[in-house]
PDB file of N, CA and C in Angstrom:
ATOM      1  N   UNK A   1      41.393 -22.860 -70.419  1.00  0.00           N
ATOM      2  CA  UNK A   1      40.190 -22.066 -70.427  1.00  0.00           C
ATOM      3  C   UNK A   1      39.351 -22.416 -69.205  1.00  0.00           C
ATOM      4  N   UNK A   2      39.247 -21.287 -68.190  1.00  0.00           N
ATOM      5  CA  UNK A   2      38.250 -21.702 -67.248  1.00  0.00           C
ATOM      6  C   UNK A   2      36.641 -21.377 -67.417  1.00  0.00           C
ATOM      7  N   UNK A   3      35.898 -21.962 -66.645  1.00  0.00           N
ATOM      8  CA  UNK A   3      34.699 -21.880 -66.313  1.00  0.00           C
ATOM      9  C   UNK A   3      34.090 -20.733 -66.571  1.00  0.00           C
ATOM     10  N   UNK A   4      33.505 -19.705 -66.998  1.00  0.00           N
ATOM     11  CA  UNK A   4      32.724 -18.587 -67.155  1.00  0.00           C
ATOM     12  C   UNK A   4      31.485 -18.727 -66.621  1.00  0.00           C
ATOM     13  N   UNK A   5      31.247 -17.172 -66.017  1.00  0.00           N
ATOM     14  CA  UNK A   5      29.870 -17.352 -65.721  1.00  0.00           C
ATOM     15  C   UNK A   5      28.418 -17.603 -66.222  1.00  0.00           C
ATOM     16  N   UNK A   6      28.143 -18.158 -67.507  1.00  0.00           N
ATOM     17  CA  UNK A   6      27.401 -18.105 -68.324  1.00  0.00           C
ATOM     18  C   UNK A   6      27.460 -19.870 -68.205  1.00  0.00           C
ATOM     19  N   UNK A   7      28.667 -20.684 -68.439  1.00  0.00           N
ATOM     20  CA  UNK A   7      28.345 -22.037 -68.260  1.00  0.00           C
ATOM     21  C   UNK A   7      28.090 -22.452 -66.845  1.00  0.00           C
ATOM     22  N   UNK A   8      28.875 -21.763 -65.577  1.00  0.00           N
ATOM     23  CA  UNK A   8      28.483 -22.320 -64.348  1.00  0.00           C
ATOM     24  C   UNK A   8      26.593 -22.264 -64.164  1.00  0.00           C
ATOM     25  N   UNK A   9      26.145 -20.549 -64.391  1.00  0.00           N
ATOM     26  CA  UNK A   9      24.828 -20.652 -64.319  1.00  0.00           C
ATOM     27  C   UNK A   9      23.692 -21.900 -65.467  1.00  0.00           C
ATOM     28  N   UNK A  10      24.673 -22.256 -66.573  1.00  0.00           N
ATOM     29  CA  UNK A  10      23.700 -23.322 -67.260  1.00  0.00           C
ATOM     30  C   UNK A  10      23.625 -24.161 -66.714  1.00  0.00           C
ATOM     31  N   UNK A  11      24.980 -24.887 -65.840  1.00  0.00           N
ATOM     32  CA  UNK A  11      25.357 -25.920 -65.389  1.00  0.00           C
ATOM     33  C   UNK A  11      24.221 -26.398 -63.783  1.00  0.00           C
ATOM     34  N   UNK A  12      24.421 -24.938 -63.245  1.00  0.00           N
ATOM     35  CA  UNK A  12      23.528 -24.925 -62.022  1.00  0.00           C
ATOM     36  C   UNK A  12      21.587 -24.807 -62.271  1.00  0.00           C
ATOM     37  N   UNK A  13      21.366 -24.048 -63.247  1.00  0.00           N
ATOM     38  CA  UNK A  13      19.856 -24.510 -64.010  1.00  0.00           C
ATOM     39  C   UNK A  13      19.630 -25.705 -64.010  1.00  0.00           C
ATOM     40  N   UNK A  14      20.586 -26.319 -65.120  1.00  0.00           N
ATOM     41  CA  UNK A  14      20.189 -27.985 -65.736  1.00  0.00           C
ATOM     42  C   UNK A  14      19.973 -29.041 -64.322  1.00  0.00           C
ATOM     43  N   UNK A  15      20.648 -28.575 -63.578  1.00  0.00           N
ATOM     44  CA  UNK A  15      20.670 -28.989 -62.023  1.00  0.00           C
ATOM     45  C   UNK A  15      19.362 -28.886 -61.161  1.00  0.00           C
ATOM     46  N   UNK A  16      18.748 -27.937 -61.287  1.00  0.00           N
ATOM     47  CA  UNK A  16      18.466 -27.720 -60.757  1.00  0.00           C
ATOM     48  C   UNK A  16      16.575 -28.052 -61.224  1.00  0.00           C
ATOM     49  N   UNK A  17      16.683 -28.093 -62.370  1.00  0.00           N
ATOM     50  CA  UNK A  17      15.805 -28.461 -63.097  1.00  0.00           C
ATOM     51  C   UNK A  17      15.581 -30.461 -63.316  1.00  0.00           C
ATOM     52  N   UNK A  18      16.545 -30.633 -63.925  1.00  0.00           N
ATOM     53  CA  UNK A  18      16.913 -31.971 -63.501  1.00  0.00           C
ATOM     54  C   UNK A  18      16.396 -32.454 -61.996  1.00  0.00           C
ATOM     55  N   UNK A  19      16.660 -31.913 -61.161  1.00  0.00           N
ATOM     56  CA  UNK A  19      16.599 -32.190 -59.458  1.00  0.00           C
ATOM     57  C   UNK A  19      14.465 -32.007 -59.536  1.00  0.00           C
ATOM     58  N   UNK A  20      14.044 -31.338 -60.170  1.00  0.00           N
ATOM     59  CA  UNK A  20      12.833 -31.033 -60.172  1.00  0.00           C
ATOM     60  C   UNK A  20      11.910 -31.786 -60.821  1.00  0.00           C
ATOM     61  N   UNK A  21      12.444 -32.377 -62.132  1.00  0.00           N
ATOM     62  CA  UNK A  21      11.545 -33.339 -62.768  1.00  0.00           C
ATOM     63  C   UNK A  21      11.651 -34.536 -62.454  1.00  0.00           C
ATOM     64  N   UNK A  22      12.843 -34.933 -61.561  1.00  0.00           N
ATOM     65  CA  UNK A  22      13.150 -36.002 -61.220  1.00  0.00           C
ATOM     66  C   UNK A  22      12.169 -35.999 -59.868  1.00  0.00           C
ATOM     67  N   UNK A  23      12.041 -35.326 -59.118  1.00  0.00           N
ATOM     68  CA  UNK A  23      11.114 -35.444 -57.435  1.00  0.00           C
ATOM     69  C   UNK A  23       9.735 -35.162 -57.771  1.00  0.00           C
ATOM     70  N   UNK A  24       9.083 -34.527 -58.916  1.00  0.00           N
ATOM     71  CA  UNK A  24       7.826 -34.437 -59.101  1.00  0.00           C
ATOM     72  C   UNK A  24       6.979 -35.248 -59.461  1.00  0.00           C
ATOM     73  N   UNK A  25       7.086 -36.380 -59.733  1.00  0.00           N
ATOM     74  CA  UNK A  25       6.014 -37.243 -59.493  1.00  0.00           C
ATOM     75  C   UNK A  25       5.917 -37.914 -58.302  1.00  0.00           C
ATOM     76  N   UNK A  26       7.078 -37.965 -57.749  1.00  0.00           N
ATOM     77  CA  UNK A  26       6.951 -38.347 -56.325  1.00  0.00           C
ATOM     78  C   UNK A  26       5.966 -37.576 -55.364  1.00  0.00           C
ATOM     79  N   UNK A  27       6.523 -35.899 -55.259  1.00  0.00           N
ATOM     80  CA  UNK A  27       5.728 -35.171 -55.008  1.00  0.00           C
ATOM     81  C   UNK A  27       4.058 -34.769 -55.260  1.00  0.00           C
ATOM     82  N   UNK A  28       3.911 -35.150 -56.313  1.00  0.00           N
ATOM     83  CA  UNK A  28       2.591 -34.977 -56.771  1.00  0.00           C
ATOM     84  C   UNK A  28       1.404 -36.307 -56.307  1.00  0.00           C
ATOM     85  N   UNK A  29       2.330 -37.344 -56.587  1.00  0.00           N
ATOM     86  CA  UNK A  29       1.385 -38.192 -55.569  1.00  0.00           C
ATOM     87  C   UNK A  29       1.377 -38.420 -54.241  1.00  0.00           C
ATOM     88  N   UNK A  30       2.570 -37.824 -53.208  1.00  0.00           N
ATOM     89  CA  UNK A  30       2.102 -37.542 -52.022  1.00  0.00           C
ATOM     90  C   UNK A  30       1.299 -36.712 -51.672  1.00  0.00           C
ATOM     91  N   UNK A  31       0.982 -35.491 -52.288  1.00  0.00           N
ATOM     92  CA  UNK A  31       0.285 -34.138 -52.499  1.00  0.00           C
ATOM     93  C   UNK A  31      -1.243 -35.317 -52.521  1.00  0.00           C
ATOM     94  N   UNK A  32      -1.916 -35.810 -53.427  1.00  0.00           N
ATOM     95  CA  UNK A  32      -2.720 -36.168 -53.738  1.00  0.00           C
ATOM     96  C   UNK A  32      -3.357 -37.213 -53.072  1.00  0.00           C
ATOM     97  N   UNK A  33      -2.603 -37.681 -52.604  1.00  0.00           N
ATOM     98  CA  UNK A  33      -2.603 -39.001 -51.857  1.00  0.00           C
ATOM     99  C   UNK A  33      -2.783 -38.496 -49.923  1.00  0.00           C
ATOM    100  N   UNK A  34      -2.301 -37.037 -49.396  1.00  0.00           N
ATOM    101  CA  UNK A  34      -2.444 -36.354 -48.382  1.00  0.00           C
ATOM    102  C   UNK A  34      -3.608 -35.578 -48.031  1.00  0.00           C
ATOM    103  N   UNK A  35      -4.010 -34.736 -49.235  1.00  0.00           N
ATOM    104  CA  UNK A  35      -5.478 -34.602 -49.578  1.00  0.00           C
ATOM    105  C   UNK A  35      -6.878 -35.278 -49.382  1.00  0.00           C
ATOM    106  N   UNK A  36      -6.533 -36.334 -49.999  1.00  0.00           N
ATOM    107  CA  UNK A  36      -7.185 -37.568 -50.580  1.00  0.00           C
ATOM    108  C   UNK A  36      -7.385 -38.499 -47.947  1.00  0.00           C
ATOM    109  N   UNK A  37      -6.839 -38.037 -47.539  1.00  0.00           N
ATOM    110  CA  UNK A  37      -6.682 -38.717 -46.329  1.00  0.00           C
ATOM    111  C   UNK A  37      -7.113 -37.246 -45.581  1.00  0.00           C
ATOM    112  N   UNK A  38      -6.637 -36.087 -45.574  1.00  0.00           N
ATOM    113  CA  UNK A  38      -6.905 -34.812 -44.849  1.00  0.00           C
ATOM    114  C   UNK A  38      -8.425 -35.119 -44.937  1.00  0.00           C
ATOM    115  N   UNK A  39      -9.104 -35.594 -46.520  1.00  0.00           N
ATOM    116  CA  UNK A  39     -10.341 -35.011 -46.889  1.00  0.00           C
ATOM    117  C   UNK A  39     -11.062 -36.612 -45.613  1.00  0.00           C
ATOM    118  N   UNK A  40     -10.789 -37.411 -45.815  1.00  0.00           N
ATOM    119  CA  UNK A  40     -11.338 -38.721 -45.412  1.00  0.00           C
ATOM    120  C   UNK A  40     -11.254 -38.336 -43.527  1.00  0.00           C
ATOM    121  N   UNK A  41     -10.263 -37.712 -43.366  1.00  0.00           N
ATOM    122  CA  UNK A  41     -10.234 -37.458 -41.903  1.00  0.00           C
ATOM    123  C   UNK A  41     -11.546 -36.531 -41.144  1.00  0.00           C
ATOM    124  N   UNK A  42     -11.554 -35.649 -42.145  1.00  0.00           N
ATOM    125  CA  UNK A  42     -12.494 -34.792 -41.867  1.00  0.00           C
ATOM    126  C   UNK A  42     -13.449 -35.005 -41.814  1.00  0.00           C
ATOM    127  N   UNK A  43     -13.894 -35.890 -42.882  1.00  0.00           N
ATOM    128  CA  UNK A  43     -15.625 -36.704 -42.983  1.00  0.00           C
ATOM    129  C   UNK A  43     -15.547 -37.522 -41.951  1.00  0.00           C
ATOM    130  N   UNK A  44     -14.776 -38.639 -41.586  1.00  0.00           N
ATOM    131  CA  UNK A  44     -14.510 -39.451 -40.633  1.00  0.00           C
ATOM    132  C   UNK A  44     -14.577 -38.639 -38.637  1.00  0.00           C
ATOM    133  N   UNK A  45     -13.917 -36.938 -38.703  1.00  0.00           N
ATOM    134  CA  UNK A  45     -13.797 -36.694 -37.808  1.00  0.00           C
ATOM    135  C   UNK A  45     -12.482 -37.382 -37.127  1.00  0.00           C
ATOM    136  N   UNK A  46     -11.907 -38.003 -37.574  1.00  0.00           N
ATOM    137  CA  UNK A  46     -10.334 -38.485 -36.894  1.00  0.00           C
ATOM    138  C   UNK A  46      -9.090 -37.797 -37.110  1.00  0.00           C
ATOM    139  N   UNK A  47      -8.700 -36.996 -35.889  1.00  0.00           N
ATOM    140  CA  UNK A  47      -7.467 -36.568 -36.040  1.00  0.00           C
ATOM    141  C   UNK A  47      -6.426 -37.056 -35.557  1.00  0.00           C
ATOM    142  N   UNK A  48      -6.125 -37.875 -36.005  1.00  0.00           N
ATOM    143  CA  UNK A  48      -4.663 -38.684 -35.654  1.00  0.00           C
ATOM    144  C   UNK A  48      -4.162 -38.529 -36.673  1.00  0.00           C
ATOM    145  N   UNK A  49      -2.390 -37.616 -36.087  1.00  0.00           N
ATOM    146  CA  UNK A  49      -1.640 -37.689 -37.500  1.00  0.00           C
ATOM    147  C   UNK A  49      -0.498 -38.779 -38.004  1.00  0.00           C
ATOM    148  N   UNK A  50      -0.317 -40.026 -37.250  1.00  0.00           N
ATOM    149  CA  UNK A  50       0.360 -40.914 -37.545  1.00  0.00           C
ATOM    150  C   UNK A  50      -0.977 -42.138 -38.868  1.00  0.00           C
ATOM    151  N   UNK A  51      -2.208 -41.814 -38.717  1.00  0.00           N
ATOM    152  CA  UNK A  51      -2.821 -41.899 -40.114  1.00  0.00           C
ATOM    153  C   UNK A  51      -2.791 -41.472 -41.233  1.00  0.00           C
ATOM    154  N   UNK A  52      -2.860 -40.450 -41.426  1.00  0.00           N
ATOM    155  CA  UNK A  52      -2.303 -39.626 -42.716  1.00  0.00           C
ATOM    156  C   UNK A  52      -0.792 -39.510 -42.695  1.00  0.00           C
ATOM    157  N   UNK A  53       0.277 -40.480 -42.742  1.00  0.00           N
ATOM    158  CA  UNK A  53       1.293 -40.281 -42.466  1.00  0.00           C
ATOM    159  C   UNK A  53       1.993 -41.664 -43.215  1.00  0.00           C
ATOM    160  N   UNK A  54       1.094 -42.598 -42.777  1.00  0.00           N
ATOM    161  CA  UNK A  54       1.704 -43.799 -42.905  1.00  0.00           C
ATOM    162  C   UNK A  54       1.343 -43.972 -44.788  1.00  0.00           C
ATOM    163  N   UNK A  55      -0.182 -43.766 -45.052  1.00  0.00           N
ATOM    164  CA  UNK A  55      -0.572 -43.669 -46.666  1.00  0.00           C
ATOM    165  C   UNK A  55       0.826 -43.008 -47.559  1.00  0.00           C
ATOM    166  N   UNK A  56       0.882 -42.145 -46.822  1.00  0.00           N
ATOM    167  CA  UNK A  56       1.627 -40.898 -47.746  1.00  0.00           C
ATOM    168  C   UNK A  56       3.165 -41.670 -48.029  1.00  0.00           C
ATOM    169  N   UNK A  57       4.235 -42.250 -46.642  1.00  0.00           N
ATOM    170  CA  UNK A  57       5.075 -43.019 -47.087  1.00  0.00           C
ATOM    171  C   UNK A  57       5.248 -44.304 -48.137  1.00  0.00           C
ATOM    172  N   UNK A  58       3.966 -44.897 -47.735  1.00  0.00           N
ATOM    173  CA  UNK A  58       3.598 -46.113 -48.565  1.00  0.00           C
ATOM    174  C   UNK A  58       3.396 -45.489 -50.333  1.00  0.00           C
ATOM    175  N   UNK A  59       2.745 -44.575 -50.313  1.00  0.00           N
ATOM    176  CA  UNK A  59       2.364 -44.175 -51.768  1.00  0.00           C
ATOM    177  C   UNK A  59       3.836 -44.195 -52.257  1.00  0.00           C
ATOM    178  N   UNK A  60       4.745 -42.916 -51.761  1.00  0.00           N
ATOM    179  CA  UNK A  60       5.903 -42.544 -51.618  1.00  0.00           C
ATOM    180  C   UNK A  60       6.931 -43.858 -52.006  1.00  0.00           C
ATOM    181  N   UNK A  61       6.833 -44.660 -51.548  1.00  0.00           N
ATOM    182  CA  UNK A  61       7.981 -45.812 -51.812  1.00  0.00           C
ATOM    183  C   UNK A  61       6.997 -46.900 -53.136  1.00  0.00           C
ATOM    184  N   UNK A  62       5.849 -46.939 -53.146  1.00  0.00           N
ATOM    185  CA  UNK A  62       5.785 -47.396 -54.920  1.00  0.00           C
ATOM    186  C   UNK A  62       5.956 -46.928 -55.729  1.00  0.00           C
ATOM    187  N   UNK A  63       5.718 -45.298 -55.950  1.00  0.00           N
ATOM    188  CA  UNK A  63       6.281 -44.069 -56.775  1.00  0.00           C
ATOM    189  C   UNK A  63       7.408 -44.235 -57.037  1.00  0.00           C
ATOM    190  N   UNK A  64       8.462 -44.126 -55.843  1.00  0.00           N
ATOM    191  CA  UNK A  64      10.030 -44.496 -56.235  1.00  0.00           C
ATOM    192  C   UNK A  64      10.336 -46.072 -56.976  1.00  0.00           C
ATOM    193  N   UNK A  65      10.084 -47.063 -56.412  1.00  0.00           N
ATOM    194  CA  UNK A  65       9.632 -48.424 -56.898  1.00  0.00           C
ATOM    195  C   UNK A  65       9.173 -48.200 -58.691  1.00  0.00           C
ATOM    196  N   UNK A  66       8.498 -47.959 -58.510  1.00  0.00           N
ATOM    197  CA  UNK A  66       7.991 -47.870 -60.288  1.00  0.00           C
ATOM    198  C   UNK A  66       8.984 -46.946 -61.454  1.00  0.00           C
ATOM    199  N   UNK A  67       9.313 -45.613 -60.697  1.00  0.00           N
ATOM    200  CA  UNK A  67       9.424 -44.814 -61.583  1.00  0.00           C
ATOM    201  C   UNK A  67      11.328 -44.617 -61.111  1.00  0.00           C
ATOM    202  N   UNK A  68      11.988 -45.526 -60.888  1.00  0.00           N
ATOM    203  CA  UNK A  68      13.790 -46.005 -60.695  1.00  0.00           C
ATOM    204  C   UNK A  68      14.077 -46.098 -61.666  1.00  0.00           C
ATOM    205  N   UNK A  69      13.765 -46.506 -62.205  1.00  0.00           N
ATOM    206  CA  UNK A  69      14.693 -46.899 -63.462  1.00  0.00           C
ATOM    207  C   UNK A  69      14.607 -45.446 -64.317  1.00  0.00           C
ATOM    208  N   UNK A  70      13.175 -44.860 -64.579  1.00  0.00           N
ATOM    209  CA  UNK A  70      13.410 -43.454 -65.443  1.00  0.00           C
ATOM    210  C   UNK A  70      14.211 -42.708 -64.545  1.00  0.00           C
ATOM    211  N   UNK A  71      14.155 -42.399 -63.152  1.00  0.00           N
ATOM    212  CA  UNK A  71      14.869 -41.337 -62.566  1.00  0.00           C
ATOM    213  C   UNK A  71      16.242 -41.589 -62.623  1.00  0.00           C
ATOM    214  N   UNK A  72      16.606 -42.874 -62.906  1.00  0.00           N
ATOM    215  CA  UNK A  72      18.158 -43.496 -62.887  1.00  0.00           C
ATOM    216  C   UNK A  72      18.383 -42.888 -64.311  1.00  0.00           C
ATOM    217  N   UNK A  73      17.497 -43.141 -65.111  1.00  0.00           N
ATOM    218  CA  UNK A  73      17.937 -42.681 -66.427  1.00  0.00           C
ATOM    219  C   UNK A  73      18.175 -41.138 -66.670  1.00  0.00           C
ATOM    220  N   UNK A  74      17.202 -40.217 -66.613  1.00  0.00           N
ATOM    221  CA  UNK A  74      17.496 -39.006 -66.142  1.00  0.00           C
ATOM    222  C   UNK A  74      18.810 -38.423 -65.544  1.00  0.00           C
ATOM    223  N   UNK A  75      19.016 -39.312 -64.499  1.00  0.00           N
ATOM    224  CA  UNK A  75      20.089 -39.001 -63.393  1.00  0.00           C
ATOM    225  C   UNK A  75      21.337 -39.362 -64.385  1.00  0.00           C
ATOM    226  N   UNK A  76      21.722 -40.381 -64.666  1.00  0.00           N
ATOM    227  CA  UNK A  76      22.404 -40.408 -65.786  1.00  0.00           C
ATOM    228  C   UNK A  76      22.941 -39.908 -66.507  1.00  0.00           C
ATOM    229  N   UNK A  77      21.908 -39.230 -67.273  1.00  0.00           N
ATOM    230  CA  UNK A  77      22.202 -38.119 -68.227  1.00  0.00           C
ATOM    231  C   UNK A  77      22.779 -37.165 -67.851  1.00  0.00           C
ATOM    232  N   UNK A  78      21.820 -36.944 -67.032  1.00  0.00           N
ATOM    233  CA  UNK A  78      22.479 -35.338 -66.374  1.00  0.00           C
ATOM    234  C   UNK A  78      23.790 -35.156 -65.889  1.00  0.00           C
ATOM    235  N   UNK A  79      24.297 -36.367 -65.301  1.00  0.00           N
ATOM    236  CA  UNK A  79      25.799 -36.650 -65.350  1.00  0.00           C
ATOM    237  C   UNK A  79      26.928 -36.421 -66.330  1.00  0.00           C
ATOM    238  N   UNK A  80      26.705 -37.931 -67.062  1.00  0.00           N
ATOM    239  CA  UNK A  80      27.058 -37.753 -68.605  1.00  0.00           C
ATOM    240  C   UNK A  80      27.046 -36.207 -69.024  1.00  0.00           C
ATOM    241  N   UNK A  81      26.104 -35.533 -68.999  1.00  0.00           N
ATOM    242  CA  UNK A  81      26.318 -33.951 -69.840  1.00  0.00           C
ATOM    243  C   UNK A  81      26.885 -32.719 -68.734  1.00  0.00           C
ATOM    244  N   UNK A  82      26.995 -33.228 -67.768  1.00  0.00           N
ATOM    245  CA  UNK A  82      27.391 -32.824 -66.282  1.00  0.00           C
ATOM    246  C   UNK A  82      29.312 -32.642 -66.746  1.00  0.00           C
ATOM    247  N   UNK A  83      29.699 -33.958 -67.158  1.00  0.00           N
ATOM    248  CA  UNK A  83      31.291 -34.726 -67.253  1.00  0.00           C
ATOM    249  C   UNK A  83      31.668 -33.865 -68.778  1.00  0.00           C
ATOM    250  N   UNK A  84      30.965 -34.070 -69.435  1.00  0.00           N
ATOM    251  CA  UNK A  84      31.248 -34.019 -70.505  1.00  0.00           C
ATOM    252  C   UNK A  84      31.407 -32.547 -70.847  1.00  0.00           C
ATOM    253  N   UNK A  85      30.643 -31.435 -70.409  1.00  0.00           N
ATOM    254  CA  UNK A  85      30.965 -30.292 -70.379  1.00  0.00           C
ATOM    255  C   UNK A  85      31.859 -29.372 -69.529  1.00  0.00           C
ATOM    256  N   UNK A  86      32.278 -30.545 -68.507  1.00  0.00           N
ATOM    257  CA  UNK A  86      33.476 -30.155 -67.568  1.00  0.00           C
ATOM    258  C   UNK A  86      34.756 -30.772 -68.630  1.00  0.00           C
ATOM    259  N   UNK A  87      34.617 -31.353 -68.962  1.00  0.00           N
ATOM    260  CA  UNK A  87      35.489 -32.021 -69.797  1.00  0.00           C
ATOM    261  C   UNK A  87      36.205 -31.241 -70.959  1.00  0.00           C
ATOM    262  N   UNK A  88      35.368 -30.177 -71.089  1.00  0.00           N
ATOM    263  CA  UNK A  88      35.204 -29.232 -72.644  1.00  0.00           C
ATOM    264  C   UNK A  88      36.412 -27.820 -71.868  1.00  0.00           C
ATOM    265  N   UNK A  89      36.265 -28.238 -70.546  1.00  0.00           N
ATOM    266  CA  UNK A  89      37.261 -27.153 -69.755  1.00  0.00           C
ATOM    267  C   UNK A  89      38.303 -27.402 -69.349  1.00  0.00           C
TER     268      UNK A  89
END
């Protein structure tokens, strides 16, 4: 029994969704954290963009730092049900 188009498109959703909840907190605190420096630049009057640049990586790598182990877990899963429904074929 091969693949049908009804499981490839679940398969490519869960993917794709998966791929989304997994980068959004990352995203959301660079977002906030870019803002948060755009706004300080402006009051400040400093436009240098290797300032607002360097915050945003730094935020960026404690985000990942903290939140590894859930995205590992996530990632995981999505595997596991990734294998397992290829498996069913």
């Amino acid at each position: 029994m091969a693949l049908d188009v009804n499981s490839i498109t679940t398969i490519c959703r869960e993917a794709i969704t998966t791929a989304m909840i997994i980068s959004m907190p990352v995203l959301l605190v660079v977002m906030v954290v870019g803002i948060a420096m755009g706004f300080l630049q402006a009051v400040t009057q400093i436009q240098e963009q290797t300032i607002s640049m360097v915050p945003k990586v730094v935020a960026a790598g404690f985000v990942v730092m903290a939140l590894l182990p859930w995205m590992l877990a996530r990632l995981m899963d999505y595997t596991t049900q990734l294998f397992e429904a290829i498996s069913r074929y």
